[in-house]
Protein backbone atom coordinates (compact mmCIF):
# COMPACT_ATOMS: atom_id res chain seq x y z
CA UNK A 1 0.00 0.00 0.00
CA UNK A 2 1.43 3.85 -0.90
CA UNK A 3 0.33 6.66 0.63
CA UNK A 4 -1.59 9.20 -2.22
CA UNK A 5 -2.92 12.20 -0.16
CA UNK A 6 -3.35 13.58 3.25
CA UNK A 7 -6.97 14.23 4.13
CA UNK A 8 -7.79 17.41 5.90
CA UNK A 9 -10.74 17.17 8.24
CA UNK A 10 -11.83 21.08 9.39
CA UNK A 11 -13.98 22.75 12.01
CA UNK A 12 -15.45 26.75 11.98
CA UNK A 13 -12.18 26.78 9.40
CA UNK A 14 -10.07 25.09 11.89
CA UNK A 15 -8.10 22.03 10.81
CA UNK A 16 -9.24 19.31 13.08
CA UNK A 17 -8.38 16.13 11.71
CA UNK A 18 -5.57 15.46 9.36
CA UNK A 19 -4.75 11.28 7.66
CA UNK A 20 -3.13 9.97 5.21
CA UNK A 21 -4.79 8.18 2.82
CA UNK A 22 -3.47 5.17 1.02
CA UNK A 23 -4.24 3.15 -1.83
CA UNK A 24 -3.74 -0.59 -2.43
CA UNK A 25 -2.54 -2.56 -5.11
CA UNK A 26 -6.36 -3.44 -5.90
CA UNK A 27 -6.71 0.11 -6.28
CA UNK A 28 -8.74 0.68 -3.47
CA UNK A 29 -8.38 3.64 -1.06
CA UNK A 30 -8.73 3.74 2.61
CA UNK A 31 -7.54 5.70 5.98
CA UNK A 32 -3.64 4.27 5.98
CA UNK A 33 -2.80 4.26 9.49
CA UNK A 34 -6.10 2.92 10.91
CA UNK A 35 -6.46 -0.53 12.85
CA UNK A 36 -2.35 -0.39 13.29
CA UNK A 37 -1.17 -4.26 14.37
CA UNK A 38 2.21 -4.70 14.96
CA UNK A 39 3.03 -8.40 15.08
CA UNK A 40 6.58 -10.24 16.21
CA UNK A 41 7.56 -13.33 16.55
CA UNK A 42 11.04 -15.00 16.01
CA UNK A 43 11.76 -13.87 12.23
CA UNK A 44 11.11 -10.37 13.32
CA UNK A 45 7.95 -7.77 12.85
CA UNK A 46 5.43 -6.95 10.70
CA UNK A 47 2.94 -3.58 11.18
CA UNK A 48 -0.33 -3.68 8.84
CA UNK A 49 -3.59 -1.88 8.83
CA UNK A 50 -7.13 -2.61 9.15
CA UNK A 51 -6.82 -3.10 5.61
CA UNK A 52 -4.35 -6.11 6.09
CA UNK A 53 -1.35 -4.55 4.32
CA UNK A 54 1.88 -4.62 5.54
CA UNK A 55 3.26 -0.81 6.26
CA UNK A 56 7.05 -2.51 7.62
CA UNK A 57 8.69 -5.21 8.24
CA UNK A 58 11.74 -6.25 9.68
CA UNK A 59 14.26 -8.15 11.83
CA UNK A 60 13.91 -6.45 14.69
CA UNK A 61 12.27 -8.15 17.87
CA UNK A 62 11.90 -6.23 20.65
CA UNK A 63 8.91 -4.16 20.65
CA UNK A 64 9.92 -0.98 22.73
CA UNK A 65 12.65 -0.64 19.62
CA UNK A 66 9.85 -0.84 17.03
CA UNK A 67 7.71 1.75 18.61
CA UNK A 68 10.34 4.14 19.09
CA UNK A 69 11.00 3.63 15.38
CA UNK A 70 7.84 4.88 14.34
CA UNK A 71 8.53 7.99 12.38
CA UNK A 72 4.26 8.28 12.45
CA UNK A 73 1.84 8.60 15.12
CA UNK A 74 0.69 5.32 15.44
CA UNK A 75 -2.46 5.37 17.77
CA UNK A 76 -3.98 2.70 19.31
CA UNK A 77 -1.34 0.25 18.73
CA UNK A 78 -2.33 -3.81 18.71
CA UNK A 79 0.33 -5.73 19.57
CA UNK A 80 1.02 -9.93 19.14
CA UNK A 81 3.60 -11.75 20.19
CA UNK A 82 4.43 -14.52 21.92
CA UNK A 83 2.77 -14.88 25.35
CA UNK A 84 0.89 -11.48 24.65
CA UNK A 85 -2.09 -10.10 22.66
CA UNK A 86 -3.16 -6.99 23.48
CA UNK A 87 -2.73 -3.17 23.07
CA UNK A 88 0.86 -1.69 23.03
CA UNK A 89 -0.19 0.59 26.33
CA UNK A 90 -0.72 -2.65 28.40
CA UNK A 91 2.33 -4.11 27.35
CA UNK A 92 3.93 -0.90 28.38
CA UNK A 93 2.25 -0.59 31.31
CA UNK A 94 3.32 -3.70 32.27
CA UNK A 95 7.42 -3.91 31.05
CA UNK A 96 8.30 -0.67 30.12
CA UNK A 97 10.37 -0.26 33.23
CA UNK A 98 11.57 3.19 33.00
CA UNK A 99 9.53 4.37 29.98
CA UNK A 100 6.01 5.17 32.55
CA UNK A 101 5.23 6.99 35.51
CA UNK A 102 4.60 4.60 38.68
CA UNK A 103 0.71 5.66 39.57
CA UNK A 104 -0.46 2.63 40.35
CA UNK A 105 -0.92 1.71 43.98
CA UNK A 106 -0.16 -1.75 45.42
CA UNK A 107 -0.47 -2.68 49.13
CA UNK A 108 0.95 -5.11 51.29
CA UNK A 109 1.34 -6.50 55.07
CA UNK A 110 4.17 -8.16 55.99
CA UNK A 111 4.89 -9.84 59.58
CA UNK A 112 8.05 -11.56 60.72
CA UNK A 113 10.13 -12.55 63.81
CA UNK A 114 13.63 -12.17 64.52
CA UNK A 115 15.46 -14.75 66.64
CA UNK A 116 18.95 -15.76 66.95
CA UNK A 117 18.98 -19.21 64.85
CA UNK A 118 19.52 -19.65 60.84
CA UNK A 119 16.50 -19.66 59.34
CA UNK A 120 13.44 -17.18 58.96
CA UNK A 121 10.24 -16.79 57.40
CA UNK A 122 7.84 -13.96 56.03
CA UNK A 123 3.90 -13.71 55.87
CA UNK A 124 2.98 -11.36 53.35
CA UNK A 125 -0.32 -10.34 52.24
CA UNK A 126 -1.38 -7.91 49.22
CA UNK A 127 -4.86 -6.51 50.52
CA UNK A 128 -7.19 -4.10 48.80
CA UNK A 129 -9.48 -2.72 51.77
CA UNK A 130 -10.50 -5.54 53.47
CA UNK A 131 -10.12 -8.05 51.06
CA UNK A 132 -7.36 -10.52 50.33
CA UNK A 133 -5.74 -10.77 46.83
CA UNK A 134 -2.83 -13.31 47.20
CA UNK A 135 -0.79 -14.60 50.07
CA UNK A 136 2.78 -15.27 50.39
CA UNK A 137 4.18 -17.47 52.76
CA UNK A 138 8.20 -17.15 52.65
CA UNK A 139 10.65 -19.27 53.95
CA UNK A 140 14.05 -18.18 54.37
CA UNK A 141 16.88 -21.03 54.54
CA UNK A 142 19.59 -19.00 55.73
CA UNK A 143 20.94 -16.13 58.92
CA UNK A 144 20.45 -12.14 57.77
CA UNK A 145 21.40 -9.09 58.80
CA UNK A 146 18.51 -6.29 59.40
CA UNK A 147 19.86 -4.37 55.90
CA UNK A 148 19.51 -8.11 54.43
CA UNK A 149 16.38 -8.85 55.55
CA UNK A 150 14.69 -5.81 54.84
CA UNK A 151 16.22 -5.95 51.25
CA UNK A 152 14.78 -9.51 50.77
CA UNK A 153 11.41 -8.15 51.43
CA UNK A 154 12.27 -4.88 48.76
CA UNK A 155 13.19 -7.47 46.52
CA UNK A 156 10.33 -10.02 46.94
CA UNK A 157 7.85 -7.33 46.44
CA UNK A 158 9.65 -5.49 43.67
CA UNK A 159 9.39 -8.70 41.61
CA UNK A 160 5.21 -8.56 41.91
CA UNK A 161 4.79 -5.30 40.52
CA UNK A 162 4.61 -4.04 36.54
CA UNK A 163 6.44 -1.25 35.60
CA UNK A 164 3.49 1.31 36.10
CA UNK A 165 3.11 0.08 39.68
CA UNK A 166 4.75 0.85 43.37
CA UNK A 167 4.15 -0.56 46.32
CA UNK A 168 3.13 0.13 50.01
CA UNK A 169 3.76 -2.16 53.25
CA UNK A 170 2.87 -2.12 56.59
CA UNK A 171 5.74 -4.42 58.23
CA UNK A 172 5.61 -5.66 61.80
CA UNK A 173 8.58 -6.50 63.34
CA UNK A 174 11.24 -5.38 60.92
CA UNK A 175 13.48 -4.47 62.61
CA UNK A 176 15.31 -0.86 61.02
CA UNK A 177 17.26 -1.22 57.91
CA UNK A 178 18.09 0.83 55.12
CA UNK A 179 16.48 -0.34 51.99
CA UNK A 180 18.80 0.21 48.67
CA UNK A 181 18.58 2.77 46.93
CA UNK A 182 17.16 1.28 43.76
CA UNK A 183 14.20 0.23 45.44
CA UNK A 184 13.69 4.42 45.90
CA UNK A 185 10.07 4.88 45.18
CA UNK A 186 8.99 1.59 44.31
CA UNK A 187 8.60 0.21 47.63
CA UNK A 188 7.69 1.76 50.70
CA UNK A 189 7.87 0.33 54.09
CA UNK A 190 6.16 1.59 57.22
CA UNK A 191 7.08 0.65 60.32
CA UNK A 192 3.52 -1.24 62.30
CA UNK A 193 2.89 -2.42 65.56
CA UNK A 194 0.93 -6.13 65.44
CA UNK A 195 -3.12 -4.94 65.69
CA UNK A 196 -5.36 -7.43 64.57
CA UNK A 197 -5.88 -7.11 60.74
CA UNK A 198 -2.21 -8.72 60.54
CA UNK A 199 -3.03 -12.00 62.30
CA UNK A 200 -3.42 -13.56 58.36
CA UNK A 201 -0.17 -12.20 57.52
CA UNK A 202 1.50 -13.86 61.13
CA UNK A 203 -0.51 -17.08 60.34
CA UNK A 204 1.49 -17.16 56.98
CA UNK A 205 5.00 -16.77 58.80
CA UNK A 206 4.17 -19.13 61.60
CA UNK A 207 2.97 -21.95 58.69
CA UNK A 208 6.62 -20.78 56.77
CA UNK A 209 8.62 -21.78 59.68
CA UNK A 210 6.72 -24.94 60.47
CA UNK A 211 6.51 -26.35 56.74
CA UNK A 212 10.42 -24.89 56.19
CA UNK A 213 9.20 -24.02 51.95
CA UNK A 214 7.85 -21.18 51.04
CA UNK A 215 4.35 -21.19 48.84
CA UNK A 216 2.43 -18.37 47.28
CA UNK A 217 -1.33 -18.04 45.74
CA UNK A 218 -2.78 -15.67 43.85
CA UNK A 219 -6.27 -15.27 43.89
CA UNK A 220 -8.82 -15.23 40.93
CA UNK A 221 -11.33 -13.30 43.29
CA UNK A 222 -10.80 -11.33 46.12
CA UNK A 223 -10.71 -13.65 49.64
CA UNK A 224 -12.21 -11.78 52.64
CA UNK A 225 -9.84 -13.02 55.87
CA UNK A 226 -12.55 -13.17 59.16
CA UNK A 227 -9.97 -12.41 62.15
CA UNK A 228 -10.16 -14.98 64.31
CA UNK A 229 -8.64 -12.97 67.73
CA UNK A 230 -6.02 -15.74 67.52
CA UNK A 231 -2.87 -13.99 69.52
CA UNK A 232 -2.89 -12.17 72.96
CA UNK A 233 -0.11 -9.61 72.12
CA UNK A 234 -2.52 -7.65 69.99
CA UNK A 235 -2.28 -3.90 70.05
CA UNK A 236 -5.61 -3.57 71.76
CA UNK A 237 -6.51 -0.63 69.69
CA UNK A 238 -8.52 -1.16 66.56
CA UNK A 239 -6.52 -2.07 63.17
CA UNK A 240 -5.75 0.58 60.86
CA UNK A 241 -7.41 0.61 57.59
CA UNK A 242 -4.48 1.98 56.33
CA UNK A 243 -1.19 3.36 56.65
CA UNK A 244 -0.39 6.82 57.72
CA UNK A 245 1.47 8.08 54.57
CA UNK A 246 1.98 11.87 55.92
CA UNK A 247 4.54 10.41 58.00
CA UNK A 248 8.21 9.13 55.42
CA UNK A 249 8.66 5.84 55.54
CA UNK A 250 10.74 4.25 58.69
CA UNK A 251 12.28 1.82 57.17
CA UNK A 252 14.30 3.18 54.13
């Protein structure tokens, strides 16, 4: 397909609207870039309209290198490749590290002990009000420092999240450590005293310990946790709802 004209589009004698119009082999003429799909797979890429025909092609196989290609505005971008089929802004969204803003919220709790022996665990929950979204029981084989263990948590949670995303948790009993500096902004821990909303997140580290492997679900539908009242050490006072997020971060 060639491009034959650009198409002005105006309003009150305002240009509005501006395409390119193309023509096909057929001889039939239609909006060029319209219904833009760029598909990739091992040979390399191809981009082609709604009408079906091909705009480029290539070697190239990485899609962030494509799009920044583009010498056009492409739009609403389709994109299929292996293990994805979707639009390009999802895809983005979710591994353009460093290409998009982090404004997506995710929140966790995370409860531990600290003793003197070799071994550890973490209960981590990612909660959305009161509802449950996955659970993570961790195991940890080996002795850490504070700086260590805090940093395994960083890292843990850092691995859940899509590029668009950063992450908030409420961590009982970690003890103060500064997290690295690459986890700046992406994860956020605040210091919590054990209340009553974290008794799913301390079941999870007690069953760690006791089972010595860590496990991890991920929920299709939210799972609302009933607190059960199950420890005396409770902070009497009623669980937070949510963190306090005037205050910085204690742990960083």
């Amino acid at each position: 397909m060639r491009c034959i004209y650009k198409e002005h589009t105006y309003y009150r004698n305002t240009e509005c609207e501006s395409k390119l119009i193309g023509e096909s082999r057929e001889g039939n003429r239609a909006p060029l870039l319209t219904g833009l799909t760029l598909t990739i797979n091992d040979e390399g890429y191809t981009l082609t309209n709604a009408e079906g025909c091909i705009l480029r092609q290539g070697n190239e196989t990485d899609p962030f290198v494509i799009y920044d290609s583009m010498s056009f505005e492409v739009g609403a971008l389709k994109l299929v490749m292996p293990g994805f089929a979707g639009v390009f802004d999802r895809y983005e969204n979710k591994h353009g590290y460093g290409r998009v803003g982090k404004d997506i919220k995710r929140k966790f709790i995370a409860y531990t002990e600290r003793g003197e022996g070799n071994e550890g665990a973490i209960g981590l929950i990612e909660y959305d009000r009161h509802n449950t979204l996955s659970i993570h029981s961790l195991y940890i084989p080996q002795a850490m420092t504070n700086k260590e263990h805090v940093n395994y948590l960083a890292e843990y949670i850092e691995g859940l999240l899509y590029a668009n995303e950063y992450a908030t948790v409420q961590a009982v009993n970690f003890t103060q450590g500064k997290i690295d500096g690459k986890y700046a902004g992406i994860v956020k821990m605040y210091g919590a005293p054990y209340k009553p909303r974290h008794e799913q997140a301390r079941l999870l580290y007690m069953d760690a310990i006791l089972r010595g492997t860590s496990i991890t679900e991920v929920f299709d539908e939210p799972m609302r946790y009933e607190i059960q009242g199950l420890f005396d050490d409770a902070d009497s006072g009623e669980g937070v709802s949510e963190i306090d997020e005037e205050k910085e971060p204690i742990l960083t």
